[in-house]
Protein backbone atom coordinates (compact mmCIF):
# COMPACT_ATOMS: atom_id res chain seq x y z
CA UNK A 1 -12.69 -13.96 29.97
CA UNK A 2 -15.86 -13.52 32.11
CA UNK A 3 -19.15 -12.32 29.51
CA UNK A 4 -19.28 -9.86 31.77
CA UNK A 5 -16.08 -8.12 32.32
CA UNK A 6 -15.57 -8.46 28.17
CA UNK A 7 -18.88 -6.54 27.53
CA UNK A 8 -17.51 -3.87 29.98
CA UNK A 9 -14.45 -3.07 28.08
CA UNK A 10 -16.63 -2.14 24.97
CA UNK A 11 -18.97 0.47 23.91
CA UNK A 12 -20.96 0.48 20.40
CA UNK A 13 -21.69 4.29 18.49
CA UNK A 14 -23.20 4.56 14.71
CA UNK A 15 -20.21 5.28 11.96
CA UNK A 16 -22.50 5.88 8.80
CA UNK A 17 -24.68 2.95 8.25
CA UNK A 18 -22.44 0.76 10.28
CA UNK A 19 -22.02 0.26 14.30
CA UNK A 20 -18.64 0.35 15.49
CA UNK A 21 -18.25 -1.81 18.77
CA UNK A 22 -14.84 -1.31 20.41
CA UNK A 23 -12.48 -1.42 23.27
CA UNK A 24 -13.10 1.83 25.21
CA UNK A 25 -9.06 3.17 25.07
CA UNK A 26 -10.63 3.75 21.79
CA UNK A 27 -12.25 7.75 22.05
CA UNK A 28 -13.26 10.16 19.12
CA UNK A 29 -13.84 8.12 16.18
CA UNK A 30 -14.48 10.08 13.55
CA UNK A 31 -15.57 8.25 9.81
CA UNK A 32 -12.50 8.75 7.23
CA UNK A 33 -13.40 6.37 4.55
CA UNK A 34 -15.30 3.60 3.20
CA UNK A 35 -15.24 0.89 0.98
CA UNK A 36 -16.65 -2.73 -0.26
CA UNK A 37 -13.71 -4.55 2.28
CA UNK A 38 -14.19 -2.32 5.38
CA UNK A 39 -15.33 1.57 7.30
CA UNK A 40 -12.04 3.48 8.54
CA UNK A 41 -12.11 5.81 11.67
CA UNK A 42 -9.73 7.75 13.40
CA UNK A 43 -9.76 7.58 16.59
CA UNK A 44 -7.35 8.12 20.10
CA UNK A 45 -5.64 5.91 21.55
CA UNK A 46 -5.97 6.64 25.28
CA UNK A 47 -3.31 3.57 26.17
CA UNK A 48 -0.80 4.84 23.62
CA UNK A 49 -1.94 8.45 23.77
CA UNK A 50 -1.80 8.75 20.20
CA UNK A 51 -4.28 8.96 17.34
CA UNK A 52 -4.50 5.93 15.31
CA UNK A 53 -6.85 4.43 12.26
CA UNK A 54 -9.34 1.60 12.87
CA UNK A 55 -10.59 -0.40 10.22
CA UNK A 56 -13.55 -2.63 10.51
CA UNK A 57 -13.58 -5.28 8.02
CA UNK A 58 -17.11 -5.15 6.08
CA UNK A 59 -18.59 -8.75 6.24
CA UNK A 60 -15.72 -10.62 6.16
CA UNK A 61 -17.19 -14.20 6.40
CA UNK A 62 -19.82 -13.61 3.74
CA UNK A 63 -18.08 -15.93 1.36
CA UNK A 64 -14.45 -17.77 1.18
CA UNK A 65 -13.00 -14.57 -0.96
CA UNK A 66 -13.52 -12.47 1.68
CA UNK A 67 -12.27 -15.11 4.68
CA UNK A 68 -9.78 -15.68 2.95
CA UNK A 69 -8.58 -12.24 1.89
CA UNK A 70 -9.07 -11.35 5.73
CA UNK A 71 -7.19 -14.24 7.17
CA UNK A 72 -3.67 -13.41 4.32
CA UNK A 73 -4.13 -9.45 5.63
CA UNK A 74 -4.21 -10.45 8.52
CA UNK A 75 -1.63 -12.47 9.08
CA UNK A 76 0.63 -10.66 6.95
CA UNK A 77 0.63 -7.42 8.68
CA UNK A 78 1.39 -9.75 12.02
CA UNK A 79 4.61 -10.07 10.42
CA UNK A 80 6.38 -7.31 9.04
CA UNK A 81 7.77 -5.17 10.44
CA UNK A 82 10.13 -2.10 8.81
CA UNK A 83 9.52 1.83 9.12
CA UNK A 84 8.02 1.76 5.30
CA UNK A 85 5.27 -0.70 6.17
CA UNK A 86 2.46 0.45 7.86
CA UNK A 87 2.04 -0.85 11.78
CA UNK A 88 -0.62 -2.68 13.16
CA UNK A 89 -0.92 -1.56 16.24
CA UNK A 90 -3.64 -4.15 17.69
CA UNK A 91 -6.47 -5.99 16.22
CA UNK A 92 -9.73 -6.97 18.79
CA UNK A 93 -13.33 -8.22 18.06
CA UNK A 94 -16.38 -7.15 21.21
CA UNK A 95 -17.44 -11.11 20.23
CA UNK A 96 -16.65 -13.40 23.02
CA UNK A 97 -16.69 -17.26 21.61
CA UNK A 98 -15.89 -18.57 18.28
CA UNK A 99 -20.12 -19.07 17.94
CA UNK A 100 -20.64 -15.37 17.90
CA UNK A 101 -17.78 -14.38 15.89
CA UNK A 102 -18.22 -11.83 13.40
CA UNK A 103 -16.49 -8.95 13.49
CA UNK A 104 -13.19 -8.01 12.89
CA UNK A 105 -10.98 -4.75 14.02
CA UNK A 106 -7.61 -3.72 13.17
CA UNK A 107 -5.55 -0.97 14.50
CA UNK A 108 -2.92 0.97 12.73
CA UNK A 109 -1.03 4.07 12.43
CA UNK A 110 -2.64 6.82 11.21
CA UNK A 111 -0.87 8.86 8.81
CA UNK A 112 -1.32 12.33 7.31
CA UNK A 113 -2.05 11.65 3.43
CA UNK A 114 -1.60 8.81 0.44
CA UNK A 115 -0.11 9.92 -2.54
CA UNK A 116 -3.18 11.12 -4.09
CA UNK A 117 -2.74 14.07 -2.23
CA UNK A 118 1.02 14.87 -2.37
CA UNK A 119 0.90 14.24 -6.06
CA UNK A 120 -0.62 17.97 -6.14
CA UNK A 121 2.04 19.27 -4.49
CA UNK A 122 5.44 21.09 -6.02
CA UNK A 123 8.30 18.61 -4.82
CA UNK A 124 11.97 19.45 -4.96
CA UNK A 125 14.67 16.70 -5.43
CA UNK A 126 14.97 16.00 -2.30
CA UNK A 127 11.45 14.71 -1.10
CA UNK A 128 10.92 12.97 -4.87
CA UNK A 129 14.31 11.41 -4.14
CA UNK A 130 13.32 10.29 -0.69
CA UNK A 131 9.80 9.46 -1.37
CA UNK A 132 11.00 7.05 -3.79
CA UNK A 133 13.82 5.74 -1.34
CA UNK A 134 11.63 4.51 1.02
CA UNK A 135 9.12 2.71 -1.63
CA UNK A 136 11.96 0.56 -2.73
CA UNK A 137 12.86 0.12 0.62
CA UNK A 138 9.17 -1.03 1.53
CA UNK A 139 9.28 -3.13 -1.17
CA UNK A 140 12.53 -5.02 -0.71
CA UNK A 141 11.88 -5.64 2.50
CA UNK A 142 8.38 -7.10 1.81
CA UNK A 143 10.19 -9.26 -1.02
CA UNK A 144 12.76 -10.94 0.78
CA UNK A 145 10.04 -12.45 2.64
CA UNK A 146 8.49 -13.58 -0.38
CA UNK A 147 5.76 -11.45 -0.19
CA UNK A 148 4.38 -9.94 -3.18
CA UNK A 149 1.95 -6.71 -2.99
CA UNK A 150 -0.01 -6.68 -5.94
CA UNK A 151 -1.66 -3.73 -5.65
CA UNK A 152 0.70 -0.91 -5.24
CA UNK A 153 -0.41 2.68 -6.35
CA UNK A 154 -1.22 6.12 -4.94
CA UNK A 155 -3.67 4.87 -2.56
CA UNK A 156 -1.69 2.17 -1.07
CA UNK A 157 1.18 4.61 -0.33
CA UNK A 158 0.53 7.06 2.42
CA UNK A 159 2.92 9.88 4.02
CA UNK A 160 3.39 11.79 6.96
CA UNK A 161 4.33 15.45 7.32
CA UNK A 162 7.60 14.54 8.26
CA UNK A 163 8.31 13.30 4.64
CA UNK A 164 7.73 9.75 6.23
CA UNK A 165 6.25 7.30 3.61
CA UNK A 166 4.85 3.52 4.73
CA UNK A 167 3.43 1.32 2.13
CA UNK A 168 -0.71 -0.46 2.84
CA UNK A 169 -3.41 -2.91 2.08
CA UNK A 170 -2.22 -6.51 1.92
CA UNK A 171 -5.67 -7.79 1.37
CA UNK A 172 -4.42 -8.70 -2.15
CA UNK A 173 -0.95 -9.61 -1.54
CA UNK A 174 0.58 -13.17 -2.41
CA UNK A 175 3.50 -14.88 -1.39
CA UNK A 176 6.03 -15.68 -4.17
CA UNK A 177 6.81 -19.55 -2.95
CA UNK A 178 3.23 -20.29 -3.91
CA UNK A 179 2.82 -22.99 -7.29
CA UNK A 180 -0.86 -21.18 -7.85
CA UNK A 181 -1.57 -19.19 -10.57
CA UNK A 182 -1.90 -15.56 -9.63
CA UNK A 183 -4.51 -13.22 -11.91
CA UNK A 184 -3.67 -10.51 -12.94
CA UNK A 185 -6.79 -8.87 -12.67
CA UNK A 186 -6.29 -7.52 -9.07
CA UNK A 187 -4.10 -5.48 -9.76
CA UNK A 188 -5.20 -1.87 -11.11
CA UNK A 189 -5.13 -1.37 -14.57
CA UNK A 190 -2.62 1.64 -14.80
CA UNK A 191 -0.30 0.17 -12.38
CA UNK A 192 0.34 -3.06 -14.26
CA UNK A 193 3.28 -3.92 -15.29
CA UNK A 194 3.48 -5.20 -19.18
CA UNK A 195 4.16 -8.86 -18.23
CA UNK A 196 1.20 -8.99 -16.15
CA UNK A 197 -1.05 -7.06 -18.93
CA UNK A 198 0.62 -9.99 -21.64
CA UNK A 199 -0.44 -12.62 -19.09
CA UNK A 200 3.55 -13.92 -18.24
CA UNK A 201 3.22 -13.61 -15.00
CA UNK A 202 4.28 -11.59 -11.89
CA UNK A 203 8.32 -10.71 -12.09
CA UNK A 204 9.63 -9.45 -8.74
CA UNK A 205 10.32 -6.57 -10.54
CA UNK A 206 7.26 -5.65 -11.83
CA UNK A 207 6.03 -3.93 -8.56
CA UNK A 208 8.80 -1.15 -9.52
CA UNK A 209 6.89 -0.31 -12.66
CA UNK A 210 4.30 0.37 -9.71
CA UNK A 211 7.13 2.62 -7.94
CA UNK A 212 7.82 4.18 -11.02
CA UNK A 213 4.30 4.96 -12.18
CA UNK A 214 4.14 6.77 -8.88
CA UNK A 215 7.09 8.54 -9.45
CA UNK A 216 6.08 9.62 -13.00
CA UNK A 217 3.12 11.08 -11.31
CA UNK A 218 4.78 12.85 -8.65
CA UNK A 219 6.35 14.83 -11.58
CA UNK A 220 3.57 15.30 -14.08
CA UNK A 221 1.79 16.41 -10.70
CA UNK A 222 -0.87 13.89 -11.20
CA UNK A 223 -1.47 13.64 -15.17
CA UNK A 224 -2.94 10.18 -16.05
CA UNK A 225 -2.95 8.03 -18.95
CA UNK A 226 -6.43 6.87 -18.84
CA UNK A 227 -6.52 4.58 -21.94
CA UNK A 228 -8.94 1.63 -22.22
CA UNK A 229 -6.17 -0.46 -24.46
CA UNK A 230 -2.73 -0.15 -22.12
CA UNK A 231 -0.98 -2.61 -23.71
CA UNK A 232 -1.44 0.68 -26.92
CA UNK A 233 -0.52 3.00 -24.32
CA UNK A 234 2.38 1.59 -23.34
CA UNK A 235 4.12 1.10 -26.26
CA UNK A 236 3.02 4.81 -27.81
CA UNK A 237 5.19 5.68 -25.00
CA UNK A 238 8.41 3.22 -24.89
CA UNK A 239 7.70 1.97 -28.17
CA UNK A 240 7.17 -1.81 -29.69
CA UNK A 241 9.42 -4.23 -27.81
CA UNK A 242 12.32 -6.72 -29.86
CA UNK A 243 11.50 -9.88 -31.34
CA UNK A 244 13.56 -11.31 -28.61
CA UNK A 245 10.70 -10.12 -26.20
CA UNK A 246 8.01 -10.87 -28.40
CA UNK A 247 9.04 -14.29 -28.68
CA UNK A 248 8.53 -14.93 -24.52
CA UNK A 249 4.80 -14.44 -25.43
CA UNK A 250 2.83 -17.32 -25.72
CA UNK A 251 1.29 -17.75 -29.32
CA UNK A 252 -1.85 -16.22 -29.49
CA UNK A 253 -0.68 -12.97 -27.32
CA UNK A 254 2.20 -12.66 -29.46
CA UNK A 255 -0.12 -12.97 -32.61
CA UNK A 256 -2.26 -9.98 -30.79
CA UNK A 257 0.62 -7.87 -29.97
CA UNK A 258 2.47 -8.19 -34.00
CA UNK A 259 -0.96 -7.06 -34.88
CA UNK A 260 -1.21 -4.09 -32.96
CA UNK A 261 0.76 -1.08 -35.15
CA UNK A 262 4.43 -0.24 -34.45
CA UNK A 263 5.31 2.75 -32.84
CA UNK A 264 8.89 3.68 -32.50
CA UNK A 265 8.30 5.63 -29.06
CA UNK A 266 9.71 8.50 -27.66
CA UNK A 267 13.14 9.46 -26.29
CA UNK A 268 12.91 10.05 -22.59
CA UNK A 269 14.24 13.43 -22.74
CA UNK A 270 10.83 13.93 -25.01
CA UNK A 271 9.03 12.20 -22.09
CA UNK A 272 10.36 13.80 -19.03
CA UNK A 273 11.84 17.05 -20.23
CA UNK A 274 13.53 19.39 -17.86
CA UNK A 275 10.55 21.41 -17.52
CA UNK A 276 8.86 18.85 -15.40
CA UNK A 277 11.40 18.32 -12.87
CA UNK A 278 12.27 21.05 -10.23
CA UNK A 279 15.21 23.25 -9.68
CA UNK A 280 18.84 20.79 -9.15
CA UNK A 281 19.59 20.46 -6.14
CA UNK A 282 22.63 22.38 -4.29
CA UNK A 283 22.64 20.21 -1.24
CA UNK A 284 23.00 16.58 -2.16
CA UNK A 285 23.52 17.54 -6.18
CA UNK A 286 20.37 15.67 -7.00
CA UNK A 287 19.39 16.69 -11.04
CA UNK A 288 16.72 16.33 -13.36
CA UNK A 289 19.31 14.30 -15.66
CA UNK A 290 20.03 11.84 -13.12
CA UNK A 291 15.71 11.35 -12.02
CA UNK A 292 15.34 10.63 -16.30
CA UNK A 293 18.21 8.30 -16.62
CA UNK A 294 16.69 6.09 -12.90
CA UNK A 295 13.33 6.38 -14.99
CA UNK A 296 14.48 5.01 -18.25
CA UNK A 297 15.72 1.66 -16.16
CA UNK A 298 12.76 1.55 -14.53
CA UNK A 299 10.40 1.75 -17.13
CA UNK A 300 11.38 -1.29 -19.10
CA UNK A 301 8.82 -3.22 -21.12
CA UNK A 302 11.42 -6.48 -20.89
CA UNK A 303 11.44 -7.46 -16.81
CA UNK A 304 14.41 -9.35 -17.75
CA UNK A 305 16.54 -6.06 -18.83
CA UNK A 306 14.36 -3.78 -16.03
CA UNK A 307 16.56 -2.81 -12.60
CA UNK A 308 16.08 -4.45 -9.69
CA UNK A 309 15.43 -3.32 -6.68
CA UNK A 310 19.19 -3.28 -5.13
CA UNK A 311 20.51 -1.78 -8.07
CA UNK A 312 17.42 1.09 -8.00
CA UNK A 313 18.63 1.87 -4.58
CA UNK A 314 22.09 2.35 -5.86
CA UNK A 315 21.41 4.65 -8.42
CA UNK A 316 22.71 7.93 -7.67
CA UNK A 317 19.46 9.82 -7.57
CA UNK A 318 18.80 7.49 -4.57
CA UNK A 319 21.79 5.95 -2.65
CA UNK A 320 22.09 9.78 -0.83
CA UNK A 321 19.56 8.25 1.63
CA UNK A 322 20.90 4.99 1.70
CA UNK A 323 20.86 3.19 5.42
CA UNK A 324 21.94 -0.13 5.84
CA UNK A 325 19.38 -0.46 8.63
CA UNK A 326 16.43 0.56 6.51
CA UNK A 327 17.62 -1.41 3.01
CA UNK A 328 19.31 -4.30 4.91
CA UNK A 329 16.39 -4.84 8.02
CA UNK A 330 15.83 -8.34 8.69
CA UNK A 331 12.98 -9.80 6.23
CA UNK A 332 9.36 -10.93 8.00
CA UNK A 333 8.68 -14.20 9.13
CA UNK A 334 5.60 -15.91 7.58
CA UNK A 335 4.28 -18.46 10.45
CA UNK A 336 1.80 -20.25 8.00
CA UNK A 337 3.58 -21.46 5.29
CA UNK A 338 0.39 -22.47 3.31
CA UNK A 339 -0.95 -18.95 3.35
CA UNK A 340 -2.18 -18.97 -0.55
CA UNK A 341 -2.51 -22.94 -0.82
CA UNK A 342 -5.23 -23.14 1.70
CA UNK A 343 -8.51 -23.59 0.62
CA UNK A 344 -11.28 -24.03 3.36
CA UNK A 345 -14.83 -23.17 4.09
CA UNK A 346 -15.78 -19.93 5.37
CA UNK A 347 -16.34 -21.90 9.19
CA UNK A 348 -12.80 -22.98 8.73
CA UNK A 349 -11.46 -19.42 7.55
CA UNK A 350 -13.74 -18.01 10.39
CA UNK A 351 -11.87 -20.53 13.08
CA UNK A 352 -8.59 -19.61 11.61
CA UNK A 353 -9.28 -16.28 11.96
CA UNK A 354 -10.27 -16.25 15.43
CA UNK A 355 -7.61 -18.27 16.58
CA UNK A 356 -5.05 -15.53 15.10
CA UNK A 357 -7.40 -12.65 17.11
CA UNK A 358 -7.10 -14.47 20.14
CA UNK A 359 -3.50 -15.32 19.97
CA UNK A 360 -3.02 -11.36 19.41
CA UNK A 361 -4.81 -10.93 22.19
CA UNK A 362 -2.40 -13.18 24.33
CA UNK A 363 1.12 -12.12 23.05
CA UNK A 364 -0.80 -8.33 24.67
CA UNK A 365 -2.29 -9.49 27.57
CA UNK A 366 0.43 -8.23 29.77
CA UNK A 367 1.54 -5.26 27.92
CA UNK A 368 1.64 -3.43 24.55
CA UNK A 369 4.70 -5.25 22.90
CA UNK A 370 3.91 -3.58 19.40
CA UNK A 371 3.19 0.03 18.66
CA UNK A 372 4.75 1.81 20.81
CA UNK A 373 4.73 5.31 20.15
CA UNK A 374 7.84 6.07 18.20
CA UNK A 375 9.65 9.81 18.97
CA UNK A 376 7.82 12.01 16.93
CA UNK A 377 10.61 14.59 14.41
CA UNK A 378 10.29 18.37 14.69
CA UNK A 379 9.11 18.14 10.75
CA UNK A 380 5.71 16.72 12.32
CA UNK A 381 2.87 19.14 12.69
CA UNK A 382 1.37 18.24 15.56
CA UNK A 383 4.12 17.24 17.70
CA UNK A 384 2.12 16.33 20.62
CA UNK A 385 -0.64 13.32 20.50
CA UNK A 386 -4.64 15.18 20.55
CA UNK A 387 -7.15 13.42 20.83
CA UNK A 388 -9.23 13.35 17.33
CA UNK A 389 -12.44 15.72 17.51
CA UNK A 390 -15.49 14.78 15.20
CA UNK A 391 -15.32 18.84 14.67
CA UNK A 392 -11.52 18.96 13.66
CA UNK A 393 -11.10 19.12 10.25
CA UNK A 394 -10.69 16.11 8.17
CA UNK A 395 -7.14 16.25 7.70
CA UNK A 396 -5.45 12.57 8.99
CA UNK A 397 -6.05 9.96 6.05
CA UNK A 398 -6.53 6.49 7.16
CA UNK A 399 -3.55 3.74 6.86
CA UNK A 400 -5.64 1.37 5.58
CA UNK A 401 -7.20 1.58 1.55
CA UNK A 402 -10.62 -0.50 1.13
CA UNK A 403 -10.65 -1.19 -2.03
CA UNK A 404 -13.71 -3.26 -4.42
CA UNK A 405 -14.31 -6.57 -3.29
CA UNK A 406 -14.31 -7.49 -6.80
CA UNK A 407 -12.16 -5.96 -9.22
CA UNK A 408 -13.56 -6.97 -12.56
CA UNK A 409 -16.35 -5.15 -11.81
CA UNK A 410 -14.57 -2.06 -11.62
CA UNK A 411 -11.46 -2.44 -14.09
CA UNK A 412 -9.67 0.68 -12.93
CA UNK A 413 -10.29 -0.34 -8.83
CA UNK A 414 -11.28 3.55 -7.79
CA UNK A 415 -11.39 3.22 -4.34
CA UNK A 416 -14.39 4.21 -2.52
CA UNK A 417 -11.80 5.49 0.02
CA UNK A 418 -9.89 7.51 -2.00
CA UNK A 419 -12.40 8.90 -3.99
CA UNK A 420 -14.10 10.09 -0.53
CA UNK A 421 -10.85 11.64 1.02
CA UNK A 422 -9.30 13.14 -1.63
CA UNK A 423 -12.20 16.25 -1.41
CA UNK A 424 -11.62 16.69 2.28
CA UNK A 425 -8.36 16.01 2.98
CA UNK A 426 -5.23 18.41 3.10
CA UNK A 427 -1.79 18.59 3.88
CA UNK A 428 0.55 21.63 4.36
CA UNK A 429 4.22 21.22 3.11
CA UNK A 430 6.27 18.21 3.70
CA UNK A 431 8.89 18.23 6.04
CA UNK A 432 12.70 18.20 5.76
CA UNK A 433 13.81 15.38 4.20
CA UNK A 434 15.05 12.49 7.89
């Protein structure tokens, strides 16, 4: 493209301490969060006519972490593609050659709120039902691709007035097929499942312990457990696991964990007692007896003996929502099949990363062929697109979390995001249930 006509479709404004340069469809941005991986604005879409989130990625070829982790989001979010995944809508950079690339911009939906928020609210059955629904639907669908999140929790789950829920933030994600060893140390401490805090690796099943933490918290309205020794907390809870478990454990863990006192734990009508769960439901019958007994085969200590995913959406507190369209949509396609095997220099990343922009860029030359604006339900609030205001109130929360660049040096991974939003941001009542 001519230097010319490139610098013409851009314009460049202050967000904070940063400068945003982008296409000029682009109007309104308006700051909603910040972190060590990227600065997220709302903004309005004047192609799509709708309001959507733009994230610019904070330095992302200072070192081969960050290349890296840019080039797997990246390239991840070009491939799914399910209702409970968030949408990238476009992704751009104002640099013109490969010499003077540094900056990177992607596009998404915006949504209303991440879990933070509606775990304040007073849920009945049927939005705790469906809530949870379309997690496990999120997450099946990234898993038959292989794909595993890593990082799920609160502020990687983000809603919609409508009662629509889309999972976020693959910066951190892995793909199962991969022979490397994955740490565990990525993923936030409360929102590990036991096999990753005893160092046995990730089980396909442990991102429901993730589901299920966020479920627990839906219904204790936000109570934490904010322990410095989980592996303690855990088994306070669900008490000390068999010798057939213990004896999965690799020597000196299972040393550490016969050392640690035994607690018999606590029935899970002593854990989730009617009291925390609203009213049954008249309409589709949902109870507090049937939320416990999906809870106690979630929240297994054994990944072996925990439910899967198939049989979760089964359950009878969730199969009233049950779509084949939605559980059975046809998994993602991964073009690079080395995605956590490559190792390269940050040039190389930086090529590799360019070469995806550009091919984005391509596939759209001739026309939006993603992110399309999808018909928006009566539930929604504001049923017609406006253009964001930097005087409306702050109440759209970006699709995209940035979390700590690196997590040990944070071990519970507070967002700088979330811990920015969650004073400003609101959201009425959620919508009827689809």
């Amino acid at each position: 493209m001519n230097k010319n006509k490139r610098e013409r479709e851009f314009y460049s404004l202050d967000v904070g301490d940063s400068t945003f340069t982008v296409l000029k469809r682009y109007q309104n941005l308006r700051p909603i969060g910040s972190g060590a991986q990227g600065i997220v604005c709302s903004a309005y879409d004047q192609n799509l006519e709708r309001n959507v989130a733009i994230k610019k990625l904070s330095r992302p070829f200072q070192n081969q972490t960050h290349a890296k982790r840019a080039y797997r989001e990246l390239v991840l979010m070009k491939c799914v593609n399910h209702k409970n995944i968030i949408g990238l809508l476009n992704v751009f950079t104002p640099q013109k050659s490969l010499e003077e690339f540094q900056d990177v911009y992607l596009v998404m939906e915006l949504m209303d709120a991440n879990l933070c928020q509606v775990i304040q609210m007073e849920l009945d059955h049927e939005r705790l039902s469906y809530l949870l629904y379309q997690m496990l639907c999120g997450i099946k669908h990234l898993h038959a691709a292989g794909i595993i999140h890593r990082d799920l929790k609160p502020s990687n789950i983000v809603v919609k007035s409508d009662c629509t829920l889309k999972i976020l933030d693959f910066g951190l994600a892995r793909t199962a097929a991969t022979g490397l060893l994955m740490t565990p140390y990525v993923v936030t401490r409360y929102y590990r499942a036991p096999e990753v805090i005893l160092g046995m690796g990730y089980q396909a099943n442990g991102q429901y312990l993730s589901v299920c933490h966020s479920f627990r918290l839906l219904i204790y309205q936000g109570s934490e457990f904010l322990d410095i020794d989980q592996w303690n907390k855990v088994i306070e809870q669900l008490g000390t696991p068999s010798q057939e478990f213990l004896m999965k454990l690799n020597q000196s863990v299972r040393t550490y964990v016969e050392n640690r006192p035994r607690y018999a734990g606590y029935s899970f009508e002593k854990l989730f007692p009617d009291v925390l769960f609203p009213a049954d439901s008249e309409h589709n019958k949902l109870k507090a007896s049937q939320a416990r007994d999906l809870l106690s085969k979630m929240l297994v200590i054994d990944a072996s003996k925990r439910i899967s995913v198939d049989e979760a959406l089964q359950h009878p507190y969730i199969n009233v929502w049950y779509d084949p369209a939605e559980v059975e949509a046809p998994p993602p396609k991964i073009t690079d099949k080395q995605l956590d095997e490559r190792e390269h220099t940050v040039e190389e990343w930086k090529d590799l990363i360019y070469k995806e922009v550009c091919e984005w860029e391509e596939w759209t030359k001739n026309g939006v062929i993603r992110g399309q604006p999808p018909p928006l339900g009566a539930a929604v609030i504001d049923s017609s697109p406006q253009p964001a205001s930097s005087s409306s109130s702050a109440n759209d929360v970006s699709s995209m979390s940035t979390e700590p660049s690196d997590p040990s040096s944070d071990p519970t991974m507070t967002s700088d995001t979330e811990s920015s939003l969650d004073s400003h941001t609101s959201l009425g009542a959620l919508g009827c249930c689809r």
